[in-house]
Protein backbone atom coordinates (compact mmCIF):
# COMPACT_ATOMS: atom_id res chain seq x y z
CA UNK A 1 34.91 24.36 16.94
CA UNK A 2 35.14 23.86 13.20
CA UNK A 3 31.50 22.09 13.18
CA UNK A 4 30.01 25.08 14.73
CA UNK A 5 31.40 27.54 12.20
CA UNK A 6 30.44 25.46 9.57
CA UNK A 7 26.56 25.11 10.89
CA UNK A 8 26.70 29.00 11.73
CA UNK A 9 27.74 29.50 8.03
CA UNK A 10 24.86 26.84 6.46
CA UNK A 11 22.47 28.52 8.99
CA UNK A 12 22.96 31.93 7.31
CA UNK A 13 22.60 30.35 3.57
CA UNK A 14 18.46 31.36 3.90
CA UNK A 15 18.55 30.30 0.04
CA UNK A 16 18.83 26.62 0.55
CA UNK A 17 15.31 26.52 1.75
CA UNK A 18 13.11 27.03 -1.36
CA UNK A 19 16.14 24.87 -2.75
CA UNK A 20 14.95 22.30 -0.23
CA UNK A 21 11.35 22.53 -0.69
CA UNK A 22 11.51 22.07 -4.52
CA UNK A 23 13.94 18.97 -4.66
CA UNK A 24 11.99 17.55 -2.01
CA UNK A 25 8.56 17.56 -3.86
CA UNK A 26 10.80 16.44 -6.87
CA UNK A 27 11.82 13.31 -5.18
CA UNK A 28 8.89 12.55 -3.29
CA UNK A 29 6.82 13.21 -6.21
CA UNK A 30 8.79 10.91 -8.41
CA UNK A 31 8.05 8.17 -6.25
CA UNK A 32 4.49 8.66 -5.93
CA UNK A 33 4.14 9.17 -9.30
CA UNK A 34 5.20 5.91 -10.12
CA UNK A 35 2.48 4.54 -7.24
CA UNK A 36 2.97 0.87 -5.60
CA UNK A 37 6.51 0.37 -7.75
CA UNK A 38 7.44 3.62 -6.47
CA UNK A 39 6.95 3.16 -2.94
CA UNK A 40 8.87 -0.88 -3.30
CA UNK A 41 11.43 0.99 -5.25
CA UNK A 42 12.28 3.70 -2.37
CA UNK A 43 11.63 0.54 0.26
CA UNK A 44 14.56 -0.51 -1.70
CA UNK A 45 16.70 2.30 -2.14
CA UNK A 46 16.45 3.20 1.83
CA UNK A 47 18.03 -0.43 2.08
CA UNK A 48 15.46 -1.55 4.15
CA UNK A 49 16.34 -5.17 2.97
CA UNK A 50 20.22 -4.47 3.82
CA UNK A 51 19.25 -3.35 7.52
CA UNK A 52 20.75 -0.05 8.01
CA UNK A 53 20.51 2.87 5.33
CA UNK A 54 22.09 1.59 1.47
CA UNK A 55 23.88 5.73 0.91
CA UNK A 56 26.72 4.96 3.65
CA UNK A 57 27.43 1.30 1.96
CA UNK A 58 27.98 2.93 -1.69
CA UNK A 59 29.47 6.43 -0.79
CA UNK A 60 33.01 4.44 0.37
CA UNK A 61 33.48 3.43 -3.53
CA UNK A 62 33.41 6.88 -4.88
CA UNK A 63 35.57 8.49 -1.75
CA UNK A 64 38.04 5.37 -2.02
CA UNK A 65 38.12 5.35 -6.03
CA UNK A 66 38.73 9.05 -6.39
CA UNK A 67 41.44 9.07 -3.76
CA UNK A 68 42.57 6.34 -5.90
CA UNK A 69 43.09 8.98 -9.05
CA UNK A 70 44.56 11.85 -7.20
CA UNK A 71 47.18 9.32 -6.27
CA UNK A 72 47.76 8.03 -9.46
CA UNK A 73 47.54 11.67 -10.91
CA UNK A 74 50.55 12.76 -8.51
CA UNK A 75 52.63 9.83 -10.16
CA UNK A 76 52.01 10.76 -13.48
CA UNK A 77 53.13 14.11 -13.02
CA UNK A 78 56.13 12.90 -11.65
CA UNK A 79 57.07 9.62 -13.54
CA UNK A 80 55.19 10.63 -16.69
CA UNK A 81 54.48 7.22 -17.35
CA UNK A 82 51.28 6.69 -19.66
CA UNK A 83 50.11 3.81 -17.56
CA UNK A 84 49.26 6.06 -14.51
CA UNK A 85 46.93 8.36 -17.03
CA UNK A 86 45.12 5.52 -17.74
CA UNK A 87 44.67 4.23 -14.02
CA UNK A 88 43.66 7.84 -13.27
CA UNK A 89 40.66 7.66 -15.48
CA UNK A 90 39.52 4.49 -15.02
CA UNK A 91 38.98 4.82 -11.41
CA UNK A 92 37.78 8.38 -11.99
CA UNK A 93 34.75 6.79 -14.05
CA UNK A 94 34.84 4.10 -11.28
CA UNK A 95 33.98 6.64 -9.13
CA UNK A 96 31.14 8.50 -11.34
CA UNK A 97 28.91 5.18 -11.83
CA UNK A 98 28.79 4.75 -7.97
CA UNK A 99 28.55 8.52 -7.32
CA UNK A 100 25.47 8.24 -8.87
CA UNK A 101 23.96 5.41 -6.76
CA UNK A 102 25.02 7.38 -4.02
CA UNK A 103 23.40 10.87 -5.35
CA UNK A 104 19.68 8.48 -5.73
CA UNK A 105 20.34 6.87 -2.17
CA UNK A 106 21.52 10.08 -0.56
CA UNK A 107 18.36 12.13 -2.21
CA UNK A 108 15.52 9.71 -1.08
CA UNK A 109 16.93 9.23 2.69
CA UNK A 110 17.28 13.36 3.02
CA UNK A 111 13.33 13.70 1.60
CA UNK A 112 12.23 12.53 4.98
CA UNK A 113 14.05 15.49 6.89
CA UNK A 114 13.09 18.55 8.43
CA UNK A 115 14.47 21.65 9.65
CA UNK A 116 18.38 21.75 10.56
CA UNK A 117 18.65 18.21 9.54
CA UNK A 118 17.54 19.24 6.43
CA UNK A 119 19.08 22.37 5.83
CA UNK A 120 22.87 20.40 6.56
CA UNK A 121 21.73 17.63 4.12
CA UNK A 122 20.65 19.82 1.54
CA UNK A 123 24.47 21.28 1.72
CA UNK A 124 25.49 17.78 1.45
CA UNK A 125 24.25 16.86 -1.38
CA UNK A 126 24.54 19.62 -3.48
CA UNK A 127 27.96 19.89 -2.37
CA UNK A 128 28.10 15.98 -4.01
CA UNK A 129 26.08 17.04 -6.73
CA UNK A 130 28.94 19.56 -7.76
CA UNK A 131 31.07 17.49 -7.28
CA UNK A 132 29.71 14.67 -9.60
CA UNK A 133 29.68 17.85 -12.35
CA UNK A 134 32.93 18.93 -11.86
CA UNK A 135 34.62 14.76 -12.43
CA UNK A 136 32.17 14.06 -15.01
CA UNK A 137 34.21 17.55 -17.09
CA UNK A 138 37.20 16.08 -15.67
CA UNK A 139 36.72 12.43 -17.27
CA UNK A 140 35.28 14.36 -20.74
CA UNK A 141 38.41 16.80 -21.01
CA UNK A 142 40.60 12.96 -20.35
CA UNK A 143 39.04 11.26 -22.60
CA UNK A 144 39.06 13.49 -25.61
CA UNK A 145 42.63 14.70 -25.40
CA UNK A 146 42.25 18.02 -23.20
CA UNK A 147 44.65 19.75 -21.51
CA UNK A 148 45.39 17.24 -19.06
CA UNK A 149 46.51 19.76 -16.25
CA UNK A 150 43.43 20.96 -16.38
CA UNK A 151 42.04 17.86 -15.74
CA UNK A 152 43.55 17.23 -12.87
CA UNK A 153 43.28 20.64 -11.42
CA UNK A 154 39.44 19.95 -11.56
CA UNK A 155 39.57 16.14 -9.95
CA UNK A 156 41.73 18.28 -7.26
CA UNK A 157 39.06 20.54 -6.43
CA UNK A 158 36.42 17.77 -6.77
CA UNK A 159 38.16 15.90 -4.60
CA UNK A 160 38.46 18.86 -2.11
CA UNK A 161 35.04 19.38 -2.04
CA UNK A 162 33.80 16.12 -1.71
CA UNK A 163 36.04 15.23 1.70
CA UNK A 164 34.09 18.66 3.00
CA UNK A 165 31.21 16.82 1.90
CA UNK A 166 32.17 14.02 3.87
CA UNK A 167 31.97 16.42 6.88
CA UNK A 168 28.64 17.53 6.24
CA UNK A 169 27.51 13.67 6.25
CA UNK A 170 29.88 12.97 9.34
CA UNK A 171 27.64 15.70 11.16
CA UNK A 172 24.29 14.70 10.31
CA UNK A 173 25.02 11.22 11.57
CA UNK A 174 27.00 11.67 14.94
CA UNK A 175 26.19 15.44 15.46
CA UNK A 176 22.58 15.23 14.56
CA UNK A 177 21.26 11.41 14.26
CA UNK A 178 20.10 11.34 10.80
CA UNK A 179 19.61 7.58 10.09
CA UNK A 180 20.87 6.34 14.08
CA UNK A 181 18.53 3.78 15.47
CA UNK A 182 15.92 5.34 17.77
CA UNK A 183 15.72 2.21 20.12
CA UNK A 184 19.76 2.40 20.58
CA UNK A 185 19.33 4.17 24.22
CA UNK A 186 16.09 3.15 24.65
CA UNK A 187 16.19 0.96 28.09
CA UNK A 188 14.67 -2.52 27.33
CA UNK A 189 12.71 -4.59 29.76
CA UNK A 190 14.42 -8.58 29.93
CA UNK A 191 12.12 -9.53 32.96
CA UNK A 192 8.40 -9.30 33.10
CA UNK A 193 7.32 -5.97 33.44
CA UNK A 194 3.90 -4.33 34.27
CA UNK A 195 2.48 -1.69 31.34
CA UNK A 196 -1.19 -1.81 31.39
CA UNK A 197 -4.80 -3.02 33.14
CA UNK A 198 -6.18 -5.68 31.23
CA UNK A 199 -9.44 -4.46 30.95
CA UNK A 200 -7.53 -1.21 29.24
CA UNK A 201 -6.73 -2.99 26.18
CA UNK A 202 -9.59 -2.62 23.53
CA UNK A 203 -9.43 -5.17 20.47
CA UNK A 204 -8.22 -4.22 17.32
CA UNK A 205 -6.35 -0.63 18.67
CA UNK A 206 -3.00 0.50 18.67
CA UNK A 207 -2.12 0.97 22.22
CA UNK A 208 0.78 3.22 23.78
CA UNK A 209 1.55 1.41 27.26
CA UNK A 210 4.88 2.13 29.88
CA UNK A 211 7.49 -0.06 30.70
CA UNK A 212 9.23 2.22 33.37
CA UNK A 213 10.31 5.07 30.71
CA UNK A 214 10.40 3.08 27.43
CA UNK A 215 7.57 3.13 25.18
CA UNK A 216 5.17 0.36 24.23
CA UNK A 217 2.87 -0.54 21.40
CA UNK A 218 0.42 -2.59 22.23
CA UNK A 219 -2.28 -4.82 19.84
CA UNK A 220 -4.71 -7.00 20.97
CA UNK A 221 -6.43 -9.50 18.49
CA UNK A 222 -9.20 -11.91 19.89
CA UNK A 223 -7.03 -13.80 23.35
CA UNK A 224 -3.39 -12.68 21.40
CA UNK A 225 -1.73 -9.51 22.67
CA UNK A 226 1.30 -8.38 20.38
CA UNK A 227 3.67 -6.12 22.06
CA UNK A 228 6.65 -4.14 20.11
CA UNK A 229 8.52 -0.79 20.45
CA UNK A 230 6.04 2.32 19.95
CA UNK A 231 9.13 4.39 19.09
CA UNK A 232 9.52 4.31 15.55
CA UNK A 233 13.07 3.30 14.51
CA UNK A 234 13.40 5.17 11.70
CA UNK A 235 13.40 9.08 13.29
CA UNK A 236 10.93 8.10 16.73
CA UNK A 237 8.05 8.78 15.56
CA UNK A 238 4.97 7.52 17.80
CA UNK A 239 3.29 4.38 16.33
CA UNK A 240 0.21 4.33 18.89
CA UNK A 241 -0.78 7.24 16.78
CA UNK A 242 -0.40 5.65 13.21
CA UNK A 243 -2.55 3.69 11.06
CA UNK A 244 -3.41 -0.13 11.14
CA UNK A 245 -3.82 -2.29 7.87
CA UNK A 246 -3.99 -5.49 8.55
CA UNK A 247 -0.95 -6.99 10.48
CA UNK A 248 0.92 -3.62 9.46
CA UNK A 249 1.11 -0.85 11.44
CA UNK A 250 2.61 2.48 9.58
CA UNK A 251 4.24 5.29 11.27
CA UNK A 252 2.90 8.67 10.70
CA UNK A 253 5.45 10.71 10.27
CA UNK A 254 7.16 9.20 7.24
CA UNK A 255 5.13 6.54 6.70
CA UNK A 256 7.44 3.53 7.51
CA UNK A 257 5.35 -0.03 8.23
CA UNK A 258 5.94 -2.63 10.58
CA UNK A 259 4.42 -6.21 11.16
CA UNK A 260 2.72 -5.30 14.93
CA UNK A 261 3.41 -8.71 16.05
CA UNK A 262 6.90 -9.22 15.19
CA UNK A 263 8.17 -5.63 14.56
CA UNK A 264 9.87 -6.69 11.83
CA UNK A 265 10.58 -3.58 9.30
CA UNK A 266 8.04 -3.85 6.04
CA UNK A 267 8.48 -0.95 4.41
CA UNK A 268 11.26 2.51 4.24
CA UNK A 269 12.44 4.51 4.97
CA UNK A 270 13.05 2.53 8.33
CA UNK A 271 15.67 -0.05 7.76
CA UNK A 272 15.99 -1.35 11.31
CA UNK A 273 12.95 -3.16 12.83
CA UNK A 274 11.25 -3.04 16.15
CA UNK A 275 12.19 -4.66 19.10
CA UNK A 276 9.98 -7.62 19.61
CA UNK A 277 8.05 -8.08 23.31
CA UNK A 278 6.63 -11.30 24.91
CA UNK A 279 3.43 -10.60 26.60
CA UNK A 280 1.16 -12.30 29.75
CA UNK A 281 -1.43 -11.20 31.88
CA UNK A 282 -0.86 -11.80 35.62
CA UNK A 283 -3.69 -10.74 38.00
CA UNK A 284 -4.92 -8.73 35.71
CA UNK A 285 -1.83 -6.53 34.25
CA UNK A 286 -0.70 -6.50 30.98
CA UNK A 287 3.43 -7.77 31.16
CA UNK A 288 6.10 -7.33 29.02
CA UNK A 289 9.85 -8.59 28.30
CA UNK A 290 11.94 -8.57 25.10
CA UNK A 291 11.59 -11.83 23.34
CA UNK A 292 14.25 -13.89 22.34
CA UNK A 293 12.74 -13.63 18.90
CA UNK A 294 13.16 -10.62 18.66
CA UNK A 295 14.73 -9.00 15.37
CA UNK A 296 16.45 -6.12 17.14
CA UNK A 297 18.43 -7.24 20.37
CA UNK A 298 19.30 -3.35 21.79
């Protein structure tokens, strides 16, 4: 119930599109501006080298180290003790350096969204972003000898609205997939299974073929016939349709590459790779099963 008055109410908020539209050329832009570096640097930030997205790995230190402060915060108003005030701040700033880790990861996995995954992501991190503002003032006003009420009041609110934050992110992930693997349901052949003619299979093209209702990309090189998932893993896009350079096919919706032989993940925003097929022609056919080399098991 309380997800669906909270989408209702971001569905209504028609300003966070233009929002959307300019931070989205701003981030996308910054990486292209900065050409071949830029697009290894957002590989990176995507934590394509981790396996799974790199924003969900850094956004426990700032959630953990602020509930940290509003804990020590409470003692201090209660004890008094100087020690607390100092705990407080510390894990406040704590906090602040991987908040902003989280902002850059957070920013660059949202750029490849569209429509209501984008507008609840948008709300997400701006949300964040205010909230980054609000203990940054908090940490200033501690550190030069402010009211310290005041301070706390705003780590309070910051605090406040970063768990509803935390909402927003828990719906994009379980209510709407942002960042799930797209093979996860996908049923995966383990015997030998028939997806194409032989004489179907034209060298040197990227191939869709069936395995019952799963997918298939198929690549055929000389007498070798390299068979992964045609279901991109990053947000399903169809890799028959992408573009081939060299040993790397790259999907065309966000432009993701993967080595079409062992579908292992080359380049973000995927982070997971494709599952890896053996192939073998018998009488003819084209079969597939998942190899035992392959890189992604489901």
């Amino acid at each position: 119930m309380l997800n669906h008055v909270v989408n209702r109410f971001i569905d209504r908020q028609r300003w966070l599109e233009p929002v959307a539209d300019f931070l989205q050329k701003v981030v996308g832009g910054a990486y292209k501006l900065l050409g071949k570096p830029g697009h290894d640097l957002k590989t990176f930030v995507h934590g394509t080298w981790l396996g799974h997205p790199l924003h969900p790995v850094i956004t426990d230190i700032p959630l953990g180290a602020w509930t940290l402060a509003v804990i020590f915060d409470i003692i201090y108003l209660f004890k008094g003790t100087h020690g607390w005030i100092s705990a407080a701040d510390l894990t406040i700033f704590v906090g602040l350096l991987a908040a902003l880790g989280a902002a850059v990861t957070g920013y660059t996995d949202w750029n490849e969204t569209v429509d209501r995954e984008r507008r609840v992501g948008i709300a997400h991190g701006l949300l964040n972003t205010v909230v980054i503002v609000i203990y940054l003032v908090s940490l200033i006003i501690r550190v030069t000898g402010g009211s310290r009420g005041l301070a706390i009041v705003l780590a309070l609110v910051g605090y406040v609205l970063v768990l509803t934050a935390a909402f927003l992110g828990g719906e994009l992930v379980f209510s709407i997939g942002t960042g799930v693997n797209h093979h996860a349901w996908q049923e995966v052949p383990t015997k030998f299974t028939r997806v194409m003619l032989e004489g179907q299979l034209t060298d040197n093209m990227l191939v869709k073929a069936m395995a019952g209702d799963t997918p298939i990309l198929l690549y055929k090189r000389g007498d070798a016939i390299c068979a992964i998932s045609e279901t991109c893993s990053h947000a399903g896009g169809p890799l028959s349709e992408g573009e081939l350079d060299g040993n790397l096919v790259q999907c065309p919706w966000h432009a993701s590459r993967f080595d079409v032989c062992t579908g292992q993940v080359k380049g973000g925003p995927a982070t997971i790779s494709q599952v890896r097929y053996e192939t073998r022609i018998q009488n003819g056919q084209i079969e597939v099963r998942r190899s035992e080399d392959t890189l992604q098991p489901n």
